[in-house]
N, C-alpha and C. Protein backbone atom coordinates (compact mmCIF):
# COMPACT_ATOMS: atom_id res chain seq x y z
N UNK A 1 -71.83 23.53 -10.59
CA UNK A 1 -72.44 24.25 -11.70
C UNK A 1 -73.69 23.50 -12.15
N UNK A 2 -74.82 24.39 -12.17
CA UNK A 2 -76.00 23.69 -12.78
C UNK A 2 -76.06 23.38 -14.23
N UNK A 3 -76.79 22.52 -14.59
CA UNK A 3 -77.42 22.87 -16.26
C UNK A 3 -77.63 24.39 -16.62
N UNK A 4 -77.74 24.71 -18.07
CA UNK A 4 -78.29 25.79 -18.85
C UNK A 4 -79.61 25.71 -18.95
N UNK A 5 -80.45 26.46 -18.40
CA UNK A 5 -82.02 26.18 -18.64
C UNK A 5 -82.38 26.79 -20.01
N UNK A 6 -82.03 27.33 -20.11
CA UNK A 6 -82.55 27.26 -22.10
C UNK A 6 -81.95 26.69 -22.61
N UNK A 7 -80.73 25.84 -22.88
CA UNK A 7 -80.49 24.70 -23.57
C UNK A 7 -81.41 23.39 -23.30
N UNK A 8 -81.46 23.41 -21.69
CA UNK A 8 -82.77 22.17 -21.14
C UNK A 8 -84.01 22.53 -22.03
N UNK A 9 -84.64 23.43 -21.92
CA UNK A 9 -85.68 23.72 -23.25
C UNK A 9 -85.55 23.97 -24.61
N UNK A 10 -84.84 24.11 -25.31
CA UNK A 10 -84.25 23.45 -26.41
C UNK A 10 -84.09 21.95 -26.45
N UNK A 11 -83.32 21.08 -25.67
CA UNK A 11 -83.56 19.62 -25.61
C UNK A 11 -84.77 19.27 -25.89
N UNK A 12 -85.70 19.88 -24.78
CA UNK A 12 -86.81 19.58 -24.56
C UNK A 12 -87.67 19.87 -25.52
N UNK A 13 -87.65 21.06 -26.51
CA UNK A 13 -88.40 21.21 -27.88
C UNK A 13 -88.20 20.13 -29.01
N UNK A 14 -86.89 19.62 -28.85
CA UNK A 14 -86.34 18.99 -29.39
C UNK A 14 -86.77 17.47 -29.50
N UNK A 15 -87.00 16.55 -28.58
CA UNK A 15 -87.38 15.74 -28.44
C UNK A 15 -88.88 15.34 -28.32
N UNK A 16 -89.41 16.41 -28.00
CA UNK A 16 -90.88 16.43 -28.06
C UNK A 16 -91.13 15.13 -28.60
N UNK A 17 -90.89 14.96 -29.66
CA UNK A 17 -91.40 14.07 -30.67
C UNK A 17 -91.39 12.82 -30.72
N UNK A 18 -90.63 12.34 -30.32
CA UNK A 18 -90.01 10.63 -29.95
C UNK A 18 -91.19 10.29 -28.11
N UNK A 19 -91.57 8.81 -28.48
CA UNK A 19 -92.26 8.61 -27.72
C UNK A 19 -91.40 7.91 -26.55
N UNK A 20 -91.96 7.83 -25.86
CA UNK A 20 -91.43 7.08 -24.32
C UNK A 20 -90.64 8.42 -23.40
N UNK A 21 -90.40 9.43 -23.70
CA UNK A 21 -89.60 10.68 -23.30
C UNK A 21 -90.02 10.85 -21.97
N UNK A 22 -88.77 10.86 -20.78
CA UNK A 22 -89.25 10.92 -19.70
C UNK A 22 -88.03 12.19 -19.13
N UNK A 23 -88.09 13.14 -18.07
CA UNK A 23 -87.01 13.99 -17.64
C UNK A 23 -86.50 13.70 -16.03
N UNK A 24 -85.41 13.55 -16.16
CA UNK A 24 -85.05 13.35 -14.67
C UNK A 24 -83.99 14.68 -14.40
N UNK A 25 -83.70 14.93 -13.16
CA UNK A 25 -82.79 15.62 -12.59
C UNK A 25 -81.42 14.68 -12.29
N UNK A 26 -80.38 14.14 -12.79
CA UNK A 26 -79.28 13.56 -12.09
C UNK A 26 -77.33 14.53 -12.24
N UNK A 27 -77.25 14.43 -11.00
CA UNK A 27 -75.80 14.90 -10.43
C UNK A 27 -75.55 15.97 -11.42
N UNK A 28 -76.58 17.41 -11.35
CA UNK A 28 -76.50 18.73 -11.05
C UNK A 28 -77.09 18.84 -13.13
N UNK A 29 -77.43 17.97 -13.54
CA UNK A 29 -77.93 17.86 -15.03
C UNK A 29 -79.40 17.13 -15.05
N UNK A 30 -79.52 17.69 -16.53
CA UNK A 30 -81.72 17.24 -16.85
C UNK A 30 -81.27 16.36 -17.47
N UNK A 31 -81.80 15.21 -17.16
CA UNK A 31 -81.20 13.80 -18.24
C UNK A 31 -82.85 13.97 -18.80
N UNK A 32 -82.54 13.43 -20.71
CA UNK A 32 -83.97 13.09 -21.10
C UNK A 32 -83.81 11.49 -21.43
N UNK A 33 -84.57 10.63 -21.12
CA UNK A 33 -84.93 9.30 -21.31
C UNK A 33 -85.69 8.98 -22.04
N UNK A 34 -85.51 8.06 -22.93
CA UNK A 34 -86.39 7.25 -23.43
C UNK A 34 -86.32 5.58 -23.46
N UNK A 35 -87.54 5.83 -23.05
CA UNK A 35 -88.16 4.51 -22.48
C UNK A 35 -86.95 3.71 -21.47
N UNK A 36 -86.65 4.45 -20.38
CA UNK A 36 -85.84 4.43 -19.30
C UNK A 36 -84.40 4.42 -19.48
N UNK A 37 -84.42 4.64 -20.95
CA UNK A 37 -82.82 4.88 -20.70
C UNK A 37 -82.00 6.34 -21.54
N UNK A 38 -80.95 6.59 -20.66
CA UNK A 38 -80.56 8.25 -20.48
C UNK A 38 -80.13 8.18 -22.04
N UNK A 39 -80.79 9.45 -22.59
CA UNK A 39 -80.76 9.82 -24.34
C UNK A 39 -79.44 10.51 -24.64
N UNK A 40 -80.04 11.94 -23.83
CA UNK A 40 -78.89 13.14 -24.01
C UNK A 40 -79.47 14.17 -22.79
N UNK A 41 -78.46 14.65 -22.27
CA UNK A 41 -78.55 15.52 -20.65
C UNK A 41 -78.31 16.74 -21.57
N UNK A 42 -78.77 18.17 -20.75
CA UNK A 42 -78.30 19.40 -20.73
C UNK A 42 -77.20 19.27 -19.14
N UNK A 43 -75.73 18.73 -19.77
CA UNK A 43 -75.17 18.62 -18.93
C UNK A 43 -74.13 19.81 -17.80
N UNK A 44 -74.38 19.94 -16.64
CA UNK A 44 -73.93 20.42 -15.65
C UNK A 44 -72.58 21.06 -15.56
N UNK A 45 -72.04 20.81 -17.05
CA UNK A 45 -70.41 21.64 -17.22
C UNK A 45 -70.77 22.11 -18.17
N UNK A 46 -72.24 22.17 -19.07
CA UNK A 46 -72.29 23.01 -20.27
C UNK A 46 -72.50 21.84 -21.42
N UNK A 47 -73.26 22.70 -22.33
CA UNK A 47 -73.80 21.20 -23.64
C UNK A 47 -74.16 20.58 -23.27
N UNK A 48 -73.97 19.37 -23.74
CA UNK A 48 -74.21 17.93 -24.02
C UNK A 48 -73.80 17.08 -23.86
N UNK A 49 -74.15 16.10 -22.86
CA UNK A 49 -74.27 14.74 -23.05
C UNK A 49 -74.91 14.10 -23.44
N UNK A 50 -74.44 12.86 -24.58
CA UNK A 50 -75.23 12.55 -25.69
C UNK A 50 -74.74 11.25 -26.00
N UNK A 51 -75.88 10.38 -25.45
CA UNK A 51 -75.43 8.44 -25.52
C UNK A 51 -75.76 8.55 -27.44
N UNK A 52 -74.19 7.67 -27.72
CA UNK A 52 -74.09 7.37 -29.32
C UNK A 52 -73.67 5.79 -29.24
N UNK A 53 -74.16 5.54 -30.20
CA UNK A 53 -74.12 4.26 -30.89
C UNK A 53 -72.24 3.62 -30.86
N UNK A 54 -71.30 2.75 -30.41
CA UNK A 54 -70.71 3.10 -30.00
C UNK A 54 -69.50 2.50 -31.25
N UNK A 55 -70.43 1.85 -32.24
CA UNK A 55 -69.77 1.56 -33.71
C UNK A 55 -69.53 3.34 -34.38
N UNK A 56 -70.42 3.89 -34.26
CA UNK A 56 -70.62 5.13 -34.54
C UNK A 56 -69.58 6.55 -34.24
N UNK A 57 -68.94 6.00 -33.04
CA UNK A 57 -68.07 6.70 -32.39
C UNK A 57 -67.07 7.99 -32.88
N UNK A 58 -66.09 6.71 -33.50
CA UNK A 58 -65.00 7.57 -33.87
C UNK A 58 -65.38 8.80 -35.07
N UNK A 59 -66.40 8.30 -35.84
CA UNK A 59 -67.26 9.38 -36.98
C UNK A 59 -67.88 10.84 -36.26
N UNK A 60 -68.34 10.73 -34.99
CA UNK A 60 -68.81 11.38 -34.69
C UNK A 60 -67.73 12.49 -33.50
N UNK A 61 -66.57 11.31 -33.58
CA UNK A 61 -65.36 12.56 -33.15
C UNK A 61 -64.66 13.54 -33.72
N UNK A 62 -64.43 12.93 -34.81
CA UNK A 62 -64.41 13.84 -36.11
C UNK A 62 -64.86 14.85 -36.56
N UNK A 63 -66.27 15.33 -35.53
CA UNK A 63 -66.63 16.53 -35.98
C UNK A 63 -66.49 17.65 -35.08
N UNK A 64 -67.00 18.89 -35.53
CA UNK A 64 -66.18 19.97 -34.62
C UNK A 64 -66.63 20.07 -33.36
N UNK A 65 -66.69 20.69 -32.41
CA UNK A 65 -67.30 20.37 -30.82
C UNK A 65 -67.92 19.24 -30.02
N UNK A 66 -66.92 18.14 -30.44
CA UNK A 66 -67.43 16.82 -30.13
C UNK A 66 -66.34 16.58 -29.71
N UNK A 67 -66.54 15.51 -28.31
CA UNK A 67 -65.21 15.14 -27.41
C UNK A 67 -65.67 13.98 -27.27
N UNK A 68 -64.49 13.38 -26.43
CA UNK A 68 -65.40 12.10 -25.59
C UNK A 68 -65.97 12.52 -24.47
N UNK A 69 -66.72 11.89 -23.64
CA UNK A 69 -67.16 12.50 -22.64
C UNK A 69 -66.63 11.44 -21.10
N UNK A 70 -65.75 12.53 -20.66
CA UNK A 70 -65.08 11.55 -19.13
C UNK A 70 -65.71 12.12 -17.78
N UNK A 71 -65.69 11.03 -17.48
CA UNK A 71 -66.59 10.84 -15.59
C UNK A 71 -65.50 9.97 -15.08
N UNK A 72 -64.39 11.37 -13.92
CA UNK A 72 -63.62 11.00 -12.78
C UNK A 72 -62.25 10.86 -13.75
N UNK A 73 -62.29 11.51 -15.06
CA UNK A 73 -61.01 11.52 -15.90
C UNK A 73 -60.90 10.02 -16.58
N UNK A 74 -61.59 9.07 -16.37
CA UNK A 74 -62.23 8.11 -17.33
C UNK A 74 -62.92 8.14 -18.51
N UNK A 75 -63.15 8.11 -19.68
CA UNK A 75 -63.89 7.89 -21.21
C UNK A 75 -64.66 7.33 -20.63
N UNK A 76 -66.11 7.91 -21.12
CA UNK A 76 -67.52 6.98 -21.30
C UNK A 76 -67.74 6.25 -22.60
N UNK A 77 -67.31 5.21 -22.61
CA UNK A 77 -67.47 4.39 -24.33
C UNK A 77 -68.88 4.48 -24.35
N UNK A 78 -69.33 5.14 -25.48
CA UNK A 78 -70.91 5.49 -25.78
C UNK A 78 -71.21 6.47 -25.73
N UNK A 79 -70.26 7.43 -25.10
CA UNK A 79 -70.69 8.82 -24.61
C UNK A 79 -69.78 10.19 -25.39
N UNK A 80 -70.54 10.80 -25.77
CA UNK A 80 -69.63 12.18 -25.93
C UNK A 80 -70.03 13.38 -25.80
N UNK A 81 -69.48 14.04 -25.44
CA UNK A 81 -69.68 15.91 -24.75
C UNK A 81 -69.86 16.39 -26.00
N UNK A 82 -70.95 16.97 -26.13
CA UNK A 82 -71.06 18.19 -27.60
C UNK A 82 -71.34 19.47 -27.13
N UNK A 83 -70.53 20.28 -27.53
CA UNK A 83 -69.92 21.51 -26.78
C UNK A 83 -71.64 22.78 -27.34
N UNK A 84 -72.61 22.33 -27.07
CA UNK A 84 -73.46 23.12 -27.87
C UNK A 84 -74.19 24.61 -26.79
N UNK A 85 -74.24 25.47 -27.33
CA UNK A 85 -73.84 26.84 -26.79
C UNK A 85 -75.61 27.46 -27.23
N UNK A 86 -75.82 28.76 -26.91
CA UNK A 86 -76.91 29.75 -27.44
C UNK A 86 -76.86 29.56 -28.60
N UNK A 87 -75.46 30.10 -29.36
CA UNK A 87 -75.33 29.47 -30.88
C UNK A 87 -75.94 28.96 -31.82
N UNK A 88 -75.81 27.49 -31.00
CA UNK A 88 -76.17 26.71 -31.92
C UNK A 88 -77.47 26.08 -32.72
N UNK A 89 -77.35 26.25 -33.95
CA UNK A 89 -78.92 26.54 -35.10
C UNK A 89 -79.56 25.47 -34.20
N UNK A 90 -81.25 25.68 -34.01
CA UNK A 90 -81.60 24.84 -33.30
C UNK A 90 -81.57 23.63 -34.30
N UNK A 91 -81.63 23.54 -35.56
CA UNK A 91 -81.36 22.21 -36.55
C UNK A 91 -80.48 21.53 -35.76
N UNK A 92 -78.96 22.09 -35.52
CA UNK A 92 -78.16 21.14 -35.13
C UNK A 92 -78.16 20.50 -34.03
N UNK A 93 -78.99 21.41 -33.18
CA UNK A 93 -79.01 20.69 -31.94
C UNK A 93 -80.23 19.80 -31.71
N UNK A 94 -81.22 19.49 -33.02
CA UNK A 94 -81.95 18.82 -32.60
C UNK A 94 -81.43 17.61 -33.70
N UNK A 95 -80.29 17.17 -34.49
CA UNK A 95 -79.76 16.81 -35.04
C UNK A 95 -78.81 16.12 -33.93
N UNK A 96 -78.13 16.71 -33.21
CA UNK A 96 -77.55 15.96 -31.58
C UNK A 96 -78.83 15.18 -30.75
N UNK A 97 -79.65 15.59 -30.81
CA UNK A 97 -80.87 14.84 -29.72
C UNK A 97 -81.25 14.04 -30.39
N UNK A 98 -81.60 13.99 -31.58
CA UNK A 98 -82.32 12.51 -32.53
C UNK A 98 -81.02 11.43 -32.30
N UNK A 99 -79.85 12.16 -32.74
CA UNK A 99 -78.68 10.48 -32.49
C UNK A 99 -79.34 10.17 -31.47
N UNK A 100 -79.19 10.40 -29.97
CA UNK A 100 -79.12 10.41 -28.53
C UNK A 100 -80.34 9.62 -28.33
N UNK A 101 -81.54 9.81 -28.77
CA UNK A 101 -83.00 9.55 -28.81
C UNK A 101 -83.43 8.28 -29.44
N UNK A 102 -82.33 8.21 -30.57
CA UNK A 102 -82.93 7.15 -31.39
C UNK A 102 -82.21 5.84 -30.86
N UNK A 103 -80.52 6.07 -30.64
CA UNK A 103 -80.10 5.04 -30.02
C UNK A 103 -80.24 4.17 -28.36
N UNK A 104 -80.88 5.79 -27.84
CA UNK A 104 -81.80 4.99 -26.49
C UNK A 104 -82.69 3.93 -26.53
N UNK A 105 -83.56 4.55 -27.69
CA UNK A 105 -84.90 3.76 -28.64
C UNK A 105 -84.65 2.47 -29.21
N UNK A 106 -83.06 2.50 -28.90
CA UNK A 106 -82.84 0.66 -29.75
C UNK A 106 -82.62 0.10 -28.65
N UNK A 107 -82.24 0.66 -27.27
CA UNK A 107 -82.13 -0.31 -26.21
C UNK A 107 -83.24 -1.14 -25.92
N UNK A 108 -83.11 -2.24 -24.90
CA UNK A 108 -84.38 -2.66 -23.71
C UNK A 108 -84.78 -1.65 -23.22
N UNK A 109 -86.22 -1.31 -23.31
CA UNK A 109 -86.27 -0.69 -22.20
C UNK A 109 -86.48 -1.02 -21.06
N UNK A 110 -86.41 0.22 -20.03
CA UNK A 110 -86.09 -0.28 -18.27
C UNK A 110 -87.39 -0.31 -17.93
């Protein structure tokens, strides 16, 4: 299954704004980067993948269409699936990409 291409452009409206923003294609999803490291994907089973802060975590499970996000039935510590659809107000979903964006933005970059 591919990405959603209008959710990928939504991401992509979305982030506009934050500097270093780079787009890759990886394993059937649009990863967006900043300053080489993966933010938040329009991921390949639908929504979101979305690198979080990982003190941040459990707060952000707590809310409604938020999972953890598993690769091979493993938890990604840092990672969680946000179930975001046509739906969703573009506020919120650019409210999912700023976490994703900003905590890339505190890494090294690559």
């Amino acid at each position: 299954m591919a990405y959603d291409d209008d959710l990928a452009d939504r991401v992509r409206a979305a982030i506009a704004g934050h500097d270093g923003v780079t787009e890759k294609p990886m394993f059937g999803a649009l990863g967006f980067l900043v300053n080489g490291n993966l933010a938040v994907s329009a991921s390949s089973r639908g929504g979101l993948m979305l690198r979080v802060d990982p003190g941040g975590l459990e707060s952000l499970l707590a809310e409604d269409d938020v999972s953890p996000f598993e690769m091979r039935g493993r938890e990604m510590h840092g990672w969680v699936h946000v179930a975001a659809t046509d739906s969703t107000p573009d506020t919120e979903l650019a409210r999912w990409v700023a976490i994703g964006a900003t905590y890339a933005a505190s890494l090294p970059a690559k």
